[in-house]
N, C-alpha and C. Protein backbone atom coordinates (compact mmCIF):
# COMPACT_ATOMS: atom_id res chain seq x y z
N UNK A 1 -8.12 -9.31 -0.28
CA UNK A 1 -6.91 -8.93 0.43
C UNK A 1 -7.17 -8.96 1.92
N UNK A 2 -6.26 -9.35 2.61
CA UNK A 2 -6.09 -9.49 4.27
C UNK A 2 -6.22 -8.09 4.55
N UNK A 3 -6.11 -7.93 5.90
CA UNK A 3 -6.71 -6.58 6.16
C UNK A 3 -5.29 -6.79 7.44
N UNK A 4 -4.35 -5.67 7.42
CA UNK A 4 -3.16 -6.06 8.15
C UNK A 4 -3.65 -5.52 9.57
N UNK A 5 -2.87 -5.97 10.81
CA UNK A 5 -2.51 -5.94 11.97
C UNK A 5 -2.56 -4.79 12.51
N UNK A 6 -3.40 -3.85 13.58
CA UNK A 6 -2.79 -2.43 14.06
C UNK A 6 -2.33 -2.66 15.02
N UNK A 7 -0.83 -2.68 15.29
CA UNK A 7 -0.43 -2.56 16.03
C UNK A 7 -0.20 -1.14 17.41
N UNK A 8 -0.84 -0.06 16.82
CA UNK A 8 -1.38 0.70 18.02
C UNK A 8 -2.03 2.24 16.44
N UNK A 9 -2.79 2.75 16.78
CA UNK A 9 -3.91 3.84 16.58
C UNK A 9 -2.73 4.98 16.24
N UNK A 10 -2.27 5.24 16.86
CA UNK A 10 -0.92 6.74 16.59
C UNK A 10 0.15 6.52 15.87
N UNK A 11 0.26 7.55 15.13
CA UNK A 11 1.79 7.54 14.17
C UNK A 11 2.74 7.21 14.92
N UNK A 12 3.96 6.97 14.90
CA UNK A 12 4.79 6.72 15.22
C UNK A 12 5.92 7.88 14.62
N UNK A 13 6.15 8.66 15.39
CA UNK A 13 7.63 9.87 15.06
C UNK A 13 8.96 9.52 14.78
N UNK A 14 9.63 9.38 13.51
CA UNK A 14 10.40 8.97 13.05
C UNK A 14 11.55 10.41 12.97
N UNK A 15 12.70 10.14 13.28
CA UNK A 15 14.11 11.27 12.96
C UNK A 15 14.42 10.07 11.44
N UNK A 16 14.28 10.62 10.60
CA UNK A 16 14.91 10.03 9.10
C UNK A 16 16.07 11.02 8.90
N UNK A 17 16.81 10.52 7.77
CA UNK A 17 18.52 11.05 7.48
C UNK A 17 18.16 11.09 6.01
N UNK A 18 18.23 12.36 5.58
CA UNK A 18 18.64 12.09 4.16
C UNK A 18 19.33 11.32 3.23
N UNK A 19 19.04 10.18 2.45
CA UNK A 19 19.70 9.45 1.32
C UNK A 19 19.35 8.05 1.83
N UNK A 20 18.99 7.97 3.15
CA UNK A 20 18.99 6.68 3.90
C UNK A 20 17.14 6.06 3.42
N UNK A 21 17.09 4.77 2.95
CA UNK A 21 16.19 3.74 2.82
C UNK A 21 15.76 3.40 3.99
N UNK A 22 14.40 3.42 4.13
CA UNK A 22 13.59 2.92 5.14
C UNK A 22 12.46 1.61 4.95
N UNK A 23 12.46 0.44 5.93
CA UNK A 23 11.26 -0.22 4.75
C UNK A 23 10.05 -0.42 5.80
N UNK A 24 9.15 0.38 5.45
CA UNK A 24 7.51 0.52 6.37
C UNK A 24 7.08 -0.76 6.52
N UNK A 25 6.90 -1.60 7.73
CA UNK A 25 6.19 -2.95 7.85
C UNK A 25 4.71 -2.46 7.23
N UNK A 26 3.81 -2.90 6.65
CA UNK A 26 2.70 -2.93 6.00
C UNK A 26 1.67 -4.14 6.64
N UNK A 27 2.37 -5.00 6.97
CA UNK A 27 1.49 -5.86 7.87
C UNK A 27 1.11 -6.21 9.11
N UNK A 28 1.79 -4.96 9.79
CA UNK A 28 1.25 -4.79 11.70
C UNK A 28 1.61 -5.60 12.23
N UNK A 29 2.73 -7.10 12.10
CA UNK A 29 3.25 -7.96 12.82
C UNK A 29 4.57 -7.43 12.99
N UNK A 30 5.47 -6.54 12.26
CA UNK A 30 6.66 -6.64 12.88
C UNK A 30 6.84 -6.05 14.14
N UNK A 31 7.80 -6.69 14.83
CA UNK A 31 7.98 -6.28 16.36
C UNK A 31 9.12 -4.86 16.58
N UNK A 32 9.78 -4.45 15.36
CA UNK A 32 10.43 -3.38 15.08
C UNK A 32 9.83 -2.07 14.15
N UNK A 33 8.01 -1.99 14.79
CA UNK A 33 7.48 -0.98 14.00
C UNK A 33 8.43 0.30 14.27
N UNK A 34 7.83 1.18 13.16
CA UNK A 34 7.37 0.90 12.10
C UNK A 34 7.73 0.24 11.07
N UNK A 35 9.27 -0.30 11.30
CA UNK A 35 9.61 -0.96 10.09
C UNK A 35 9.69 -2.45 10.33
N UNK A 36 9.76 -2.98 9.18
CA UNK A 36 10.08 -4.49 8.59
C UNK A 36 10.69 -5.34 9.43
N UNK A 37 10.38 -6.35 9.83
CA UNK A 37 11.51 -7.63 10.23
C UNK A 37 11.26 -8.61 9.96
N UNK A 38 10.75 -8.88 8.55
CA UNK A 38 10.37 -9.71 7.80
C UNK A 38 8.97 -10.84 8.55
N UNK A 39 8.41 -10.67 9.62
CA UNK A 39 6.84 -11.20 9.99
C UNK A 39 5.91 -11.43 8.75
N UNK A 40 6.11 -10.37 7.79
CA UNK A 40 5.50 -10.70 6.41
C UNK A 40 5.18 -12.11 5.66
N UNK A 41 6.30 -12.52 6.10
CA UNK A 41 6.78 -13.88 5.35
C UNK A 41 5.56 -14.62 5.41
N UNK A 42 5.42 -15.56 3.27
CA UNK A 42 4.45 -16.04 3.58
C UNK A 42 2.71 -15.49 3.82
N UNK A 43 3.06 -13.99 3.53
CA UNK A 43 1.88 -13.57 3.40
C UNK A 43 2.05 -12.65 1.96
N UNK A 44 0.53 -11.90 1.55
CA UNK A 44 0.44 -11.01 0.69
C UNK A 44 1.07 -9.96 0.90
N UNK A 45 1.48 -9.61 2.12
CA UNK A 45 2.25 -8.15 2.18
C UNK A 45 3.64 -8.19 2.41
N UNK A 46 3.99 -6.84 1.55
CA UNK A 46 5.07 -6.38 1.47
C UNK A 46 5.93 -5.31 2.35
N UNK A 47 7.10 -5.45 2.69
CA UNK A 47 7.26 -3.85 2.94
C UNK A 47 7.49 -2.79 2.20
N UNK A 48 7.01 -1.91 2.47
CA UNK A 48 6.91 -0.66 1.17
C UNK A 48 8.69 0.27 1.50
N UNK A 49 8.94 0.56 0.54
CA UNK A 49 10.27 1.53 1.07
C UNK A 49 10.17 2.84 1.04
N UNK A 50 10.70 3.53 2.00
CA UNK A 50 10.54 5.12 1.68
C UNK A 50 12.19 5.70 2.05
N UNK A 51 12.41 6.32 1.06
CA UNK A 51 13.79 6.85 0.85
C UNK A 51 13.60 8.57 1.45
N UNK A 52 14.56 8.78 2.36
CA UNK A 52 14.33 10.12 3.22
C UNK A 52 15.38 11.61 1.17
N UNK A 53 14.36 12.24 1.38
CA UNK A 53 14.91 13.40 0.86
C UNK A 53 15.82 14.24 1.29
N UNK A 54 15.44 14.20 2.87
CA UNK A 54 15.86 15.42 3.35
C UNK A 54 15.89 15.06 5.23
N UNK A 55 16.76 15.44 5.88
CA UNK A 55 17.02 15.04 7.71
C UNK A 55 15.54 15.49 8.01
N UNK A 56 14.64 14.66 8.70
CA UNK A 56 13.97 15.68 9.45
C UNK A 56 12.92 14.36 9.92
N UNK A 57 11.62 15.05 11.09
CA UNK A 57 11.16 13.92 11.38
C UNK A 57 9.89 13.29 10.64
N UNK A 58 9.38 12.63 10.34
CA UNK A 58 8.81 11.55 9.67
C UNK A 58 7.49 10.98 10.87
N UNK A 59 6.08 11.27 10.12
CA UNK A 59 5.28 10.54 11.05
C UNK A 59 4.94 9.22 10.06
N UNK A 60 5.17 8.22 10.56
CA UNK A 60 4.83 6.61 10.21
C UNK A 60 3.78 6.28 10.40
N UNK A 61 2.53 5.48 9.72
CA UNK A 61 1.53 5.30 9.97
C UNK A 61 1.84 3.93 10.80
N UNK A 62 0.74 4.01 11.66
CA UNK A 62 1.18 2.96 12.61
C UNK A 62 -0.02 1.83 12.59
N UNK A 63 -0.88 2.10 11.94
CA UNK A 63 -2.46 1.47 11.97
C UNK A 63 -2.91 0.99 11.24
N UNK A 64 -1.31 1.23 10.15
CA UNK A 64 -1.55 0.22 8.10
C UNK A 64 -2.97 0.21 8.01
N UNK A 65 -3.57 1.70 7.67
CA UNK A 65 -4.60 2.07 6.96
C UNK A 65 -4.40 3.40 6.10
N UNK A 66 -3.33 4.07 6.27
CA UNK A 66 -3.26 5.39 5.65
C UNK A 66 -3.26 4.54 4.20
N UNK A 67 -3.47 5.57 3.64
CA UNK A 67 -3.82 5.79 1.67
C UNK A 67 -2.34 6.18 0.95
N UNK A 68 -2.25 7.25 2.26
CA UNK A 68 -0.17 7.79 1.68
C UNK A 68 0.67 6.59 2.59
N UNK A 69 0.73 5.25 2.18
CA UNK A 69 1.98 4.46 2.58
C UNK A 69 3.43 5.33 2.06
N UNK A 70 3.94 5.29 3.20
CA UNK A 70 4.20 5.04 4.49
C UNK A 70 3.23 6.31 5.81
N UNK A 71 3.36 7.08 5.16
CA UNK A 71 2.71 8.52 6.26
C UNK A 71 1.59 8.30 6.56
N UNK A 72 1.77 8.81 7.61
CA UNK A 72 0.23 8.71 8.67
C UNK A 72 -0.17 9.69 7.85
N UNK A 73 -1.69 9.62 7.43
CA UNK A 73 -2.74 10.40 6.89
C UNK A 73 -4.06 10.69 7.62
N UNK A 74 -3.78 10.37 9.04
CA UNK A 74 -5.18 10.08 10.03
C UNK A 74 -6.21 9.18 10.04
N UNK A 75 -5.76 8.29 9.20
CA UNK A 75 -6.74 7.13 8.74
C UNK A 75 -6.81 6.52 10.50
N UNK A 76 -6.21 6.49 11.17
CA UNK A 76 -6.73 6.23 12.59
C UNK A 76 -7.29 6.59 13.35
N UNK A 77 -7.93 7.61 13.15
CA UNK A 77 -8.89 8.55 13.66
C UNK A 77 -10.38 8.05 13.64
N UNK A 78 -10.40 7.15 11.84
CA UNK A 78 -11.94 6.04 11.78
C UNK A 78 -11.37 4.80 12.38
N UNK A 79 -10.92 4.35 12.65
CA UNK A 79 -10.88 2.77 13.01
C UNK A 79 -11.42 3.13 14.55
């Protein structure tokens, strides 16, 4: 497996809306992190979706290494 793109070390602080679909870029090329704008294309990665439960803010992993896709888990802390 490719080893995706970091596009920068820090989460990224997300305001999410309850009921609303989100889709996490996974491969560090999209230019609308944290999410998708299809840069994927043509490769092994996907965007992952994360559906909000509840209004509130959302840290995004920004360094597509966390373990909890989509959430930052500090996995940028080793790189």
């Amino acid at each position: 497996m490719s080893e995706p793109t970091v596009p920068q070390k820090a989460p990224i602080a997300i305001d999410v809306t309850a009921g609303t679909e989100y889709w996490w870029c996974s491969c560090g090329k999209s230019r609308t992190q944290p999410f998708c704008d299809g840069a994927h294309s043509g490769s092994e990665f996907t965007p992952i979706p994360y559906k909000a439960t509840e209004t509130k803010t959302i840290w995004f992993c920004a360094c597509k290494h966390t373990s909890d896709q989509p959430v930052c888990d500090g996995s940028h802390s080793k790189l």
